[in-house]
N, C-alpha and C. Protein backbone atom coordinates (compact mmCIF):
# COMPACT_ATOMS: atom_id res chain seq x y z
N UNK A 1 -66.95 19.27 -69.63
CA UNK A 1 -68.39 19.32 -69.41
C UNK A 1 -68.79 20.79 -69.27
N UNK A 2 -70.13 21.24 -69.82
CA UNK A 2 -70.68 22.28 -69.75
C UNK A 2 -71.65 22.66 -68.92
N UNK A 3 -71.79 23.85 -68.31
CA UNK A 3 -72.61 24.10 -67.64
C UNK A 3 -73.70 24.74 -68.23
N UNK A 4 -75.11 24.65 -68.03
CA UNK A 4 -76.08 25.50 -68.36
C UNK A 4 -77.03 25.32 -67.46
N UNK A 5 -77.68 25.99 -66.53
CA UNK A 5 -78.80 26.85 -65.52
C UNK A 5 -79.77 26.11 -66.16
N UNK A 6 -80.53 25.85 -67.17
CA UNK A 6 -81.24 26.17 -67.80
C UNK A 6 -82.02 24.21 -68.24
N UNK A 7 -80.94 23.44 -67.62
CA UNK A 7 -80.55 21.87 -67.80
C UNK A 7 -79.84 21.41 -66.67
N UNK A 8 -79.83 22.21 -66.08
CA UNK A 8 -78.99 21.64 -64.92
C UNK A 8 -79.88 20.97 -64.17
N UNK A 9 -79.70 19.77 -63.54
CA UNK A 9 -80.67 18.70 -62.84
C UNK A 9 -81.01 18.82 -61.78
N UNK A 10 -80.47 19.42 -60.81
CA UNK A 10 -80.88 19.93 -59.64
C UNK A 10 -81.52 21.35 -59.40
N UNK A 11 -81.42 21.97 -60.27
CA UNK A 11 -82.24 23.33 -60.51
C UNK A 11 -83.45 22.93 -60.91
N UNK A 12 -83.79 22.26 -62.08
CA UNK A 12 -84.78 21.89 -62.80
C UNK A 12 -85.84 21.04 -61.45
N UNK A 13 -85.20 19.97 -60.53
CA UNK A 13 -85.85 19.78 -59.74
C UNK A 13 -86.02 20.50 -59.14
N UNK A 14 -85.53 21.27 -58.14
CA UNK A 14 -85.67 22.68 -57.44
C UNK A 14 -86.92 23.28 -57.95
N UNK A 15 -86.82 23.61 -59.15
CA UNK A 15 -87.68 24.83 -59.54
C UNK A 15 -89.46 24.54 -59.89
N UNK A 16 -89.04 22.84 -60.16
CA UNK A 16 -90.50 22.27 -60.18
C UNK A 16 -91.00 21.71 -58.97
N UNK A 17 -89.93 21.69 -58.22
CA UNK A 17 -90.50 21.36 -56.45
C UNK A 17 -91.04 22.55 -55.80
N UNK A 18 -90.62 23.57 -56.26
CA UNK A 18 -91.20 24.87 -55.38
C UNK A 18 -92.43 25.53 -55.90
N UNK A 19 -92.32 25.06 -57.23
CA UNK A 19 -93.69 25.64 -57.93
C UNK A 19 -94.99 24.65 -57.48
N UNK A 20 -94.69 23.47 -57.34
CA UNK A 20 -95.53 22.40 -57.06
C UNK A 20 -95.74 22.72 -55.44
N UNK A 21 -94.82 22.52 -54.91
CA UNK A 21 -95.37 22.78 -53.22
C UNK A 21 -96.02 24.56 -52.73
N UNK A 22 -95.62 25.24 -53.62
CA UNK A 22 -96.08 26.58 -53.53
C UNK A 22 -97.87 26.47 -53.56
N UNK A 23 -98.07 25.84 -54.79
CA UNK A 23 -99.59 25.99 -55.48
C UNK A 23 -100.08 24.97 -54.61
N UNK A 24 -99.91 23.78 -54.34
CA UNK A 24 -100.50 22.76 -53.69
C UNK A 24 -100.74 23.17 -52.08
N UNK A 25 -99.71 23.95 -51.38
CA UNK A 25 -99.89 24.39 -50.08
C UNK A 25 -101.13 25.33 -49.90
N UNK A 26 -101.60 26.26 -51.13
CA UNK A 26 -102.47 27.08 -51.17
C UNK A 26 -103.96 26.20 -50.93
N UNK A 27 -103.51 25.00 -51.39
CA UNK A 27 -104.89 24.34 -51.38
C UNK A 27 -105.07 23.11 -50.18
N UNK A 28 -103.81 22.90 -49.51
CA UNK A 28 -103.89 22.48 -48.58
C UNK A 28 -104.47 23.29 -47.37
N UNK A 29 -104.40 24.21 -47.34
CA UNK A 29 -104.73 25.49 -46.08
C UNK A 29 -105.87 25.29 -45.99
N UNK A 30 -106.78 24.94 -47.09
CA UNK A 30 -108.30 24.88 -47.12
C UNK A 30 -108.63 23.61 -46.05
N UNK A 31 -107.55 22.57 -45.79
CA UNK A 31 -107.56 21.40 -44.88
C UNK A 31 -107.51 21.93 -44.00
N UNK A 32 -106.93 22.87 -43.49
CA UNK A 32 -105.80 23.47 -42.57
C UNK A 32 -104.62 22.89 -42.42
N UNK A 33 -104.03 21.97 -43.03
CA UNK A 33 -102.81 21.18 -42.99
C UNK A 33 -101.86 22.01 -43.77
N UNK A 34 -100.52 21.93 -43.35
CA UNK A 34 -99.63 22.35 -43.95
C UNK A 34 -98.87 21.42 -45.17
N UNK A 35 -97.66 21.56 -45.58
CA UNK A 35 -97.55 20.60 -46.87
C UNK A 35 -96.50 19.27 -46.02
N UNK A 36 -95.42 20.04 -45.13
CA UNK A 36 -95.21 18.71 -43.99
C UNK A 36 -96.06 17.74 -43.36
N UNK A 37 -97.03 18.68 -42.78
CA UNK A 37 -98.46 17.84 -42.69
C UNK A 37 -98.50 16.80 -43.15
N UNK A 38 -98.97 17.25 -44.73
CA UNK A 38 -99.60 16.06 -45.72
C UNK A 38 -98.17 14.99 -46.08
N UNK A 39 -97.20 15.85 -46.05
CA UNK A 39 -96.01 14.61 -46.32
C UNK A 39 -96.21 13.42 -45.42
N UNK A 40 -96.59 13.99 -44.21
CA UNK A 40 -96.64 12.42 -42.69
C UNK A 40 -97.97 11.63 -43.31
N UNK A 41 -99.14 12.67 -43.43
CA UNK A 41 -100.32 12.19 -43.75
C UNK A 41 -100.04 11.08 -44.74
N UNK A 42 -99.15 11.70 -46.20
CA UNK A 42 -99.28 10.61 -47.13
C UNK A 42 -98.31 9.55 -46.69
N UNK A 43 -96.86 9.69 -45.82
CA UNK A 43 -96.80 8.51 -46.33
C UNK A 43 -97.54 7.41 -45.05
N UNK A 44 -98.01 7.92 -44.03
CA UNK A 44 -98.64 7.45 -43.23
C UNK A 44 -99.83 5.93 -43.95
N UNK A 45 -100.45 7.03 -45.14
CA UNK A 45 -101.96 6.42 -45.80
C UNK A 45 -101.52 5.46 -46.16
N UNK A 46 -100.45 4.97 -46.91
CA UNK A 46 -99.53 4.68 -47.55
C UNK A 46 -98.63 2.90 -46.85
N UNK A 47 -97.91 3.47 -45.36
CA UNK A 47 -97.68 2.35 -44.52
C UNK A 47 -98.80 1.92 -43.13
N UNK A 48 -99.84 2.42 -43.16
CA UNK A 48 -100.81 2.95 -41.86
C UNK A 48 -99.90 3.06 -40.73
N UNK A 49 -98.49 2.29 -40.95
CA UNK A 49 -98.21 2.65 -39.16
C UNK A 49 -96.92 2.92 -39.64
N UNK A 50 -95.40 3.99 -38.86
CA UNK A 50 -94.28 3.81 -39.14
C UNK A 50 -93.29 4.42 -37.99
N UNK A 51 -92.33 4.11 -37.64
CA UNK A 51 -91.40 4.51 -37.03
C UNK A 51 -91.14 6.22 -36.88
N UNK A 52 -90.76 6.77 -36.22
CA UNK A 52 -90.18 8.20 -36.08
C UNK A 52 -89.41 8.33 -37.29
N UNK A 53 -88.10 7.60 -37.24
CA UNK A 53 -87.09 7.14 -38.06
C UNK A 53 -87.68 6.81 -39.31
N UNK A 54 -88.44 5.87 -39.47
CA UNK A 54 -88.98 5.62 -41.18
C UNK A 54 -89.67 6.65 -41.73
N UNK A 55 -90.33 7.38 -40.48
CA UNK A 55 -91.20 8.89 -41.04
C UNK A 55 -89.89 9.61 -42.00
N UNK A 56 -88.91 9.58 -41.36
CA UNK A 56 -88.23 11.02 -41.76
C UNK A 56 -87.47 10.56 -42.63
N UNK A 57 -87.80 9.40 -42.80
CA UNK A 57 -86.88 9.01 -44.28
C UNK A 57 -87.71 9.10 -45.56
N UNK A 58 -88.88 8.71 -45.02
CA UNK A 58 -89.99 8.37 -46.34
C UNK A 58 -90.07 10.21 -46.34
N UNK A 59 -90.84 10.82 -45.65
CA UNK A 59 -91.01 12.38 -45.79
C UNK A 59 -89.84 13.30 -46.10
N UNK A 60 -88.95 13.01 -45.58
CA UNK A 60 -87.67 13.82 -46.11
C UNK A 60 -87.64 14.88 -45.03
N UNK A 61 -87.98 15.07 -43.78
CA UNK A 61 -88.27 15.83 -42.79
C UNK A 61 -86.95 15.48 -41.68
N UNK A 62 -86.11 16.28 -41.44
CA UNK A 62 -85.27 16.18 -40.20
C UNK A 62 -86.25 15.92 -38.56
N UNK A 63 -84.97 14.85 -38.08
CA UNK A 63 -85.89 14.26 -37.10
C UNK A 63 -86.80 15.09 -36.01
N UNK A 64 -85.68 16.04 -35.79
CA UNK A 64 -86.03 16.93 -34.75
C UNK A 64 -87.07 17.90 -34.92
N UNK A 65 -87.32 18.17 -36.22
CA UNK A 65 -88.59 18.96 -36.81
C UNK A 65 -89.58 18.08 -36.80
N UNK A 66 -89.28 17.04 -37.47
CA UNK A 66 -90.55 15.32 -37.20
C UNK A 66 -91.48 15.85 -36.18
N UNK A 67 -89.98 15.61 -35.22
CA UNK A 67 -90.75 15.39 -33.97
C UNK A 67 -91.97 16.81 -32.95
N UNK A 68 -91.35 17.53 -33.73
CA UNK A 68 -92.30 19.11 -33.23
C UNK A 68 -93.40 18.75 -34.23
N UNK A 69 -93.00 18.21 -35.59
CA UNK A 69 -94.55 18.43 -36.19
C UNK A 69 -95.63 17.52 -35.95
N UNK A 70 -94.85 15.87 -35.40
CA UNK A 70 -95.79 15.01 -34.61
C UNK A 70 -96.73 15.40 -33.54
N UNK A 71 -95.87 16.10 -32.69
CA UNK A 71 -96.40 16.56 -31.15
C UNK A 71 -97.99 17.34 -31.78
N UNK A 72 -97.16 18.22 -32.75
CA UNK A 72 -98.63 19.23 -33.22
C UNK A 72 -99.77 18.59 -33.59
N UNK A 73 -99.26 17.49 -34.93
CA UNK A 73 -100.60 16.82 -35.24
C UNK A 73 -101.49 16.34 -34.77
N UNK A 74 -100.50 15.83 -33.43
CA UNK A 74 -101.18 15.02 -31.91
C UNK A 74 -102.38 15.30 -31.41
N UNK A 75 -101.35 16.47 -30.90
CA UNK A 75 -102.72 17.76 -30.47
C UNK A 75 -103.97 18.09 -31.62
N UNK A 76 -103.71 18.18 -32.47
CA UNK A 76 -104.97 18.37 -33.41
C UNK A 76 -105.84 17.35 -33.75
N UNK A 77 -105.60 15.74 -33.37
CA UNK A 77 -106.07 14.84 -33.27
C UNK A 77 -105.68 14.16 -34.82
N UNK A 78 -104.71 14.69 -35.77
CA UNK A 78 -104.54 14.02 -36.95
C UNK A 78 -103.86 12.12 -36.96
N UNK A 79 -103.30 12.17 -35.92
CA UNK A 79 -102.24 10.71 -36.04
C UNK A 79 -102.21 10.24 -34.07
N UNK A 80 -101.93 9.58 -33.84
CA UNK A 80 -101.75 8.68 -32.72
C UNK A 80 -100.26 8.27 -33.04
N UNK A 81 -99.57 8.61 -31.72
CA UNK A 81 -98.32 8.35 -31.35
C UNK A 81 -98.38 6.83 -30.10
N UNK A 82 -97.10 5.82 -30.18
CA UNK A 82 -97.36 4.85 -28.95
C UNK A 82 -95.74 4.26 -29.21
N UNK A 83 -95.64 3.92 -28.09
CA UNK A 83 -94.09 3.14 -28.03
C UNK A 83 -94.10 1.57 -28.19
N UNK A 84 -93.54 1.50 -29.27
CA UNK A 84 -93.25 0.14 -29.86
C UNK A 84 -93.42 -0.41 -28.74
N UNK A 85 -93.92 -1.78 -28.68
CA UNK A 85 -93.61 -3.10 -27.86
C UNK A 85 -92.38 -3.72 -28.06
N UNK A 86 -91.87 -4.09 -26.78
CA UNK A 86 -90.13 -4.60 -26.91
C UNK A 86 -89.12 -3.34 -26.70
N UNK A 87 -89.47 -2.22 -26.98
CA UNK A 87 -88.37 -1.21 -27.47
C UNK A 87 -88.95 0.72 -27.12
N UNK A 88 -88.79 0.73 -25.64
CA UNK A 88 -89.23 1.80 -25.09
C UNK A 88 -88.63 2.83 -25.63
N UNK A 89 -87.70 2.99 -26.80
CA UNK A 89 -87.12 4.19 -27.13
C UNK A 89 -87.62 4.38 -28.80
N UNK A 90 -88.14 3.46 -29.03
CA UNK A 90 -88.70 3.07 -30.59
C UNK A 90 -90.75 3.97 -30.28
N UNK A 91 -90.77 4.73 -30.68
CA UNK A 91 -92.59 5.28 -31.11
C UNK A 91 -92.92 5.24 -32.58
N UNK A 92 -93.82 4.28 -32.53
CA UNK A 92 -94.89 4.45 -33.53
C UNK A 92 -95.85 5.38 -33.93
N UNK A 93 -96.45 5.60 -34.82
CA UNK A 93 -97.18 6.77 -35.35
C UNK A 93 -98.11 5.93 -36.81
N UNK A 94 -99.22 6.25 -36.14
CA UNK A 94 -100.66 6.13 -37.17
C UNK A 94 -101.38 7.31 -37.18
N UNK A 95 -102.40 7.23 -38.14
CA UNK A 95 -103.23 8.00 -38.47
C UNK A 95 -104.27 7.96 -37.18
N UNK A 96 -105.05 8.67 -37.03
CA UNK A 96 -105.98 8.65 -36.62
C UNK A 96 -107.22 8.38 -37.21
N UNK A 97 -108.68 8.21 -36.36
CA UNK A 97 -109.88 7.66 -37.53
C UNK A 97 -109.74 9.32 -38.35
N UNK A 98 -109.52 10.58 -37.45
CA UNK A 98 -109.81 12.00 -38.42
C UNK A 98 -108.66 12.61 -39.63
N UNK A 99 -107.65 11.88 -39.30
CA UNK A 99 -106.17 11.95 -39.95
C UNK A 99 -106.66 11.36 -41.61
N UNK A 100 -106.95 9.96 -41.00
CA UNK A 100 -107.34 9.22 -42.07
C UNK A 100 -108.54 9.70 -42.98
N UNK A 101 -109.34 10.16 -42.42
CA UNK A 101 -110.60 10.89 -42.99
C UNK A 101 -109.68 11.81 -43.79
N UNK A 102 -109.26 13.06 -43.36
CA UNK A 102 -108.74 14.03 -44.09
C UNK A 102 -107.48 13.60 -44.78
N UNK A 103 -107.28 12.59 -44.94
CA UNK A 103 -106.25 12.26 -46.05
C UNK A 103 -106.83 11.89 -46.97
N UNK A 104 -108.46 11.04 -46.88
CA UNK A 104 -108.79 10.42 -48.14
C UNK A 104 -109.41 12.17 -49.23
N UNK A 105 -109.87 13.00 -47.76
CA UNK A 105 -110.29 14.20 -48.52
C UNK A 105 -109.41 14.45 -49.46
N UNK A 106 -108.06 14.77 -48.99
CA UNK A 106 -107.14 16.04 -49.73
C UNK A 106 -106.61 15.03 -51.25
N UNK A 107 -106.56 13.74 -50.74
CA UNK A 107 -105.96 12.85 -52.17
C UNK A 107 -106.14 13.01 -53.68
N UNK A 108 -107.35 13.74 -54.04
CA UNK A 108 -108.08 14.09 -54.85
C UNK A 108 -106.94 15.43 -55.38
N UNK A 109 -107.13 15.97 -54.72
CA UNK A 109 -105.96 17.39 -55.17
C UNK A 109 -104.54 16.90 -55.52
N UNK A 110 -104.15 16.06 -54.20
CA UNK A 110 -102.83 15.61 -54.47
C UNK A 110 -102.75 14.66 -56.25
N UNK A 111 -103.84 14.07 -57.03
CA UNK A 111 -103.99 13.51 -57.60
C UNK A 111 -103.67 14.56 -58.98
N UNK A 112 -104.99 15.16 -58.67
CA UNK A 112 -104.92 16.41 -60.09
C UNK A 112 -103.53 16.89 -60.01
N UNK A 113 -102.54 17.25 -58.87
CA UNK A 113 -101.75 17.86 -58.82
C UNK A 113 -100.52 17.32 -59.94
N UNK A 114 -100.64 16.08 -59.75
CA UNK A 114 -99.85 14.90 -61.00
C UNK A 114 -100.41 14.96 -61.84
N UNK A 115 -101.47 15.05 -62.17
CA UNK A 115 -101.96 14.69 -63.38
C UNK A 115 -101.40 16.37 -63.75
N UNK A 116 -101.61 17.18 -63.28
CA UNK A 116 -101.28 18.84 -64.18
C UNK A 116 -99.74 18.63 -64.40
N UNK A 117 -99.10 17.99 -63.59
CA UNK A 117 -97.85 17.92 -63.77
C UNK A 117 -97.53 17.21 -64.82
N UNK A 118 -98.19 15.82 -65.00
CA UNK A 118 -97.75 15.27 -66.25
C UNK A 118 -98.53 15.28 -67.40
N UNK A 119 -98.95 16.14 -67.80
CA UNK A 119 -100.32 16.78 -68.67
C UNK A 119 -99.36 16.62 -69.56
N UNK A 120 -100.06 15.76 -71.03
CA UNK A 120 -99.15 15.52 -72.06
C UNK A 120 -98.20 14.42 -72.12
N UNK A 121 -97.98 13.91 -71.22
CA UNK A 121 -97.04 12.52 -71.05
C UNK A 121 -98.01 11.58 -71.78
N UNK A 122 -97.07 10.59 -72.35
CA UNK A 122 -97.77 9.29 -72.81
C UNK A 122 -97.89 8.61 -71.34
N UNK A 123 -98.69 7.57 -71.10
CA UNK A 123 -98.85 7.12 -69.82
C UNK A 123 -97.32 6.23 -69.64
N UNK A 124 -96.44 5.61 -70.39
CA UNK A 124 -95.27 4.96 -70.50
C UNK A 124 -94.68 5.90 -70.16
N UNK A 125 -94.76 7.14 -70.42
CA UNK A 125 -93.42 8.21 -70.74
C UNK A 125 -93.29 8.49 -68.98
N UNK A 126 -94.56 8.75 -68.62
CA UNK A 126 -94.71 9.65 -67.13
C UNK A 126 -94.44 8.39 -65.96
N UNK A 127 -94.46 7.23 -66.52
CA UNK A 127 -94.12 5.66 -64.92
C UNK A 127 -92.42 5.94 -66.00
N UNK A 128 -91.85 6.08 -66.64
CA UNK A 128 -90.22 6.24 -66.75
C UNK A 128 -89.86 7.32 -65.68
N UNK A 129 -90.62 8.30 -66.00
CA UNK A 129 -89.74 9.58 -65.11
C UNK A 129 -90.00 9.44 -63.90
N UNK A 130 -90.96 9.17 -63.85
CA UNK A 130 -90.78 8.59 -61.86
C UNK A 130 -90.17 7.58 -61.43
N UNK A 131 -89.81 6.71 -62.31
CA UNK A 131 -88.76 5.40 -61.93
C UNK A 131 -87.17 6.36 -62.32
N UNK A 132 -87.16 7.16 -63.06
CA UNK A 132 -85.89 7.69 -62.87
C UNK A 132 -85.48 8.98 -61.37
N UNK A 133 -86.62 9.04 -61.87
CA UNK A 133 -86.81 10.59 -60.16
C UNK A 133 -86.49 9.40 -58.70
N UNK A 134 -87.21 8.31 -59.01
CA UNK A 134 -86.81 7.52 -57.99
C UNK A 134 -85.53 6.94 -58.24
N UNK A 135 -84.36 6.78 -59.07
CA UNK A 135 -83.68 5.72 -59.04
C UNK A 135 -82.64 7.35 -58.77
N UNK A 136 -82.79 8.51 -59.04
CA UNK A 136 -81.82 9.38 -58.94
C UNK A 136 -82.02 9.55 -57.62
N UNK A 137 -83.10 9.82 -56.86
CA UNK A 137 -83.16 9.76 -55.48
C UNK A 137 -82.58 9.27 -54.61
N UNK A 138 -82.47 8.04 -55.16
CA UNK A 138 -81.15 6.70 -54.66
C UNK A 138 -80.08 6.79 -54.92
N UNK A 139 -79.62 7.24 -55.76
CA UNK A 139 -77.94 7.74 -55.90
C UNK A 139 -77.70 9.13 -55.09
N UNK A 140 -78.40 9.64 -54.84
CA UNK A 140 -78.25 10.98 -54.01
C UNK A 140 -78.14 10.68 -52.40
N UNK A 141 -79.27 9.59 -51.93
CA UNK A 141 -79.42 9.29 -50.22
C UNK A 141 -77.79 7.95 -50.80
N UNK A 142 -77.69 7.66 -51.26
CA UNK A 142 -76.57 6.64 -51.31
C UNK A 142 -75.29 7.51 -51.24
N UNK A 143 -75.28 8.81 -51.66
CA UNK A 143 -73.99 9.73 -51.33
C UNK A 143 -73.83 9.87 -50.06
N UNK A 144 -75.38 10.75 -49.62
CA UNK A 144 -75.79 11.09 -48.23
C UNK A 144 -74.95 9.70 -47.17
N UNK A 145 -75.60 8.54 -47.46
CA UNK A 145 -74.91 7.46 -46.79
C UNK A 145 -73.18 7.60 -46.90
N UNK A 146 -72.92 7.56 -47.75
CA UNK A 146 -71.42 7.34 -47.89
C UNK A 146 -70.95 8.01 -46.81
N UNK A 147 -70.99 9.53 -47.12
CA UNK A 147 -70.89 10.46 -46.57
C UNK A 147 -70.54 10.64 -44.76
N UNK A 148 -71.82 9.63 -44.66
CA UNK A 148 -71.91 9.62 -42.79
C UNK A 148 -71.32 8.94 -42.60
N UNK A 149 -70.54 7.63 -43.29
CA UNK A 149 -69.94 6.53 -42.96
C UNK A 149 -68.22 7.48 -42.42
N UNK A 150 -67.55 6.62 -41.22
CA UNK A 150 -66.59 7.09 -40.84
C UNK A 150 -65.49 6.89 -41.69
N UNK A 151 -64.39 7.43 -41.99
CA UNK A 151 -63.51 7.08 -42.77
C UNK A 151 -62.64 6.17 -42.67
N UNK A 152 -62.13 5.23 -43.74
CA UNK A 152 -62.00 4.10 -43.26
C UNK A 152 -59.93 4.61 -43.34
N UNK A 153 -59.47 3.64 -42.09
CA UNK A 153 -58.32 4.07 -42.15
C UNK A 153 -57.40 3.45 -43.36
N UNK A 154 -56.38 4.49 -43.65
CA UNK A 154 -55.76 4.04 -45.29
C UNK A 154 -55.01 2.93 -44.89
N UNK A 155 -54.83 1.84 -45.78
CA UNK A 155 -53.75 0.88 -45.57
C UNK A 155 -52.76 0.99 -46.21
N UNK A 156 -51.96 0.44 -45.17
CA UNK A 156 -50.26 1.20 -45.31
C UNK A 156 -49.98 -0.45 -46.34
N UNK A 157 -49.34 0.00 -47.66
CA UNK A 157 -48.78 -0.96 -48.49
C UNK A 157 -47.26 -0.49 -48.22
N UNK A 158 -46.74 -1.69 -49.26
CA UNK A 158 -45.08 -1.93 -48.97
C UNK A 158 -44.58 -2.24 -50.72
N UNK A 159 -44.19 -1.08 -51.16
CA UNK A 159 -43.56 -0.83 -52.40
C UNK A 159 -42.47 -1.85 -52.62
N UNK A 160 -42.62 -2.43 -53.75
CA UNK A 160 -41.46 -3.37 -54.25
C UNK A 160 -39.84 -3.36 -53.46
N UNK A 161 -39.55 -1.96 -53.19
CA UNK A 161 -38.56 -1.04 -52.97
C UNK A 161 -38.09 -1.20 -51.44
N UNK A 162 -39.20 -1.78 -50.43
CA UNK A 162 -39.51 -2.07 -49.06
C UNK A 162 -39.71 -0.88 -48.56
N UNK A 163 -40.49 0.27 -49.25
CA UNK A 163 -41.07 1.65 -48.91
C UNK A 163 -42.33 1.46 -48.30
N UNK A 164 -42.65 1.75 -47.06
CA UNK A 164 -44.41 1.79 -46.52
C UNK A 164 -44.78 3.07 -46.98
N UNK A 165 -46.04 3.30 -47.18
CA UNK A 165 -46.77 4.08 -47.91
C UNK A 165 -47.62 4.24 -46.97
């Protein structure tokens, strides 16, 4: 197998993720929201209510950052935080009525932002590449999983020979 920079699949995402969150953050500032921000915001709009834990899966945000950028939004009045019923260690997180307001604002940008991105796609061509961006996404958090799983201990077989292995 060959290597080339230039095709390589994780660069290519890389390089269109940074150009995209670069230009789009410029126009988020005009919200005053940052682009983490809008990650909670959207997928918030999206489930109206979700777990700490489901936040940082759907956003892609480490928990412990989550949780500093929750506290902030708090304070700014974007989302409402509350502890699950049944499960005092479980918090929920919604939008707020102003969260929600300024999400339907910024959607419009977030919109054009796809559409500049897939400028030129047949409308078939551009629902493939996001079902593949999504299905590669899933083989990647499915490594991630593997990964955390503990190792499983080797089993000792017994060679024809009466050798344990």
């Amino acid at each position: 197998m060959t290597f080339e920079l230039a095709t390589y699949l994780p660069y290519l995402v890389n390089r269109l993720g940074v150009r995209l969150a670069l230009a789009f953050s410029k126009e988020l500032a005009a919200f005053g929201v940052t682009l983490p921000m809008w990650r909670v915001m959207a997928a918030l709009h999206d489930c109206r209510e979700a777990s700490v834990g489901r936040l940082s899966i759907a956003t892609s945000i480490e928990l412990s950052t989550l949780s500093r950028l929750l506290v902030a939004m708090e304070r700014r009045g974007l989302l409402r935080r509350r502890r699950a019923s049944g499960d005092a260690r479980s918090v929920l997180v919604e939008l707020s009525a102003a969260g929600a307001r300024a999400t339907r604002r910024i959607i419009p940008t977030a919109v054009r932002y796809q559409e500049i991105a897939l400028r030129d796609f047949a409308p078939a061509d551009a629902e493939a590449l996001k079902a593949m961006l999504v299905r590669v996404y899933g083989n990647v958090a499915a490594l991630e999983e593997e990964a955390r799983r503990p190792p499983q201990p080797r089993r000792k077989t017994v060679s024809a020979a009466g050798r344990v292995g």
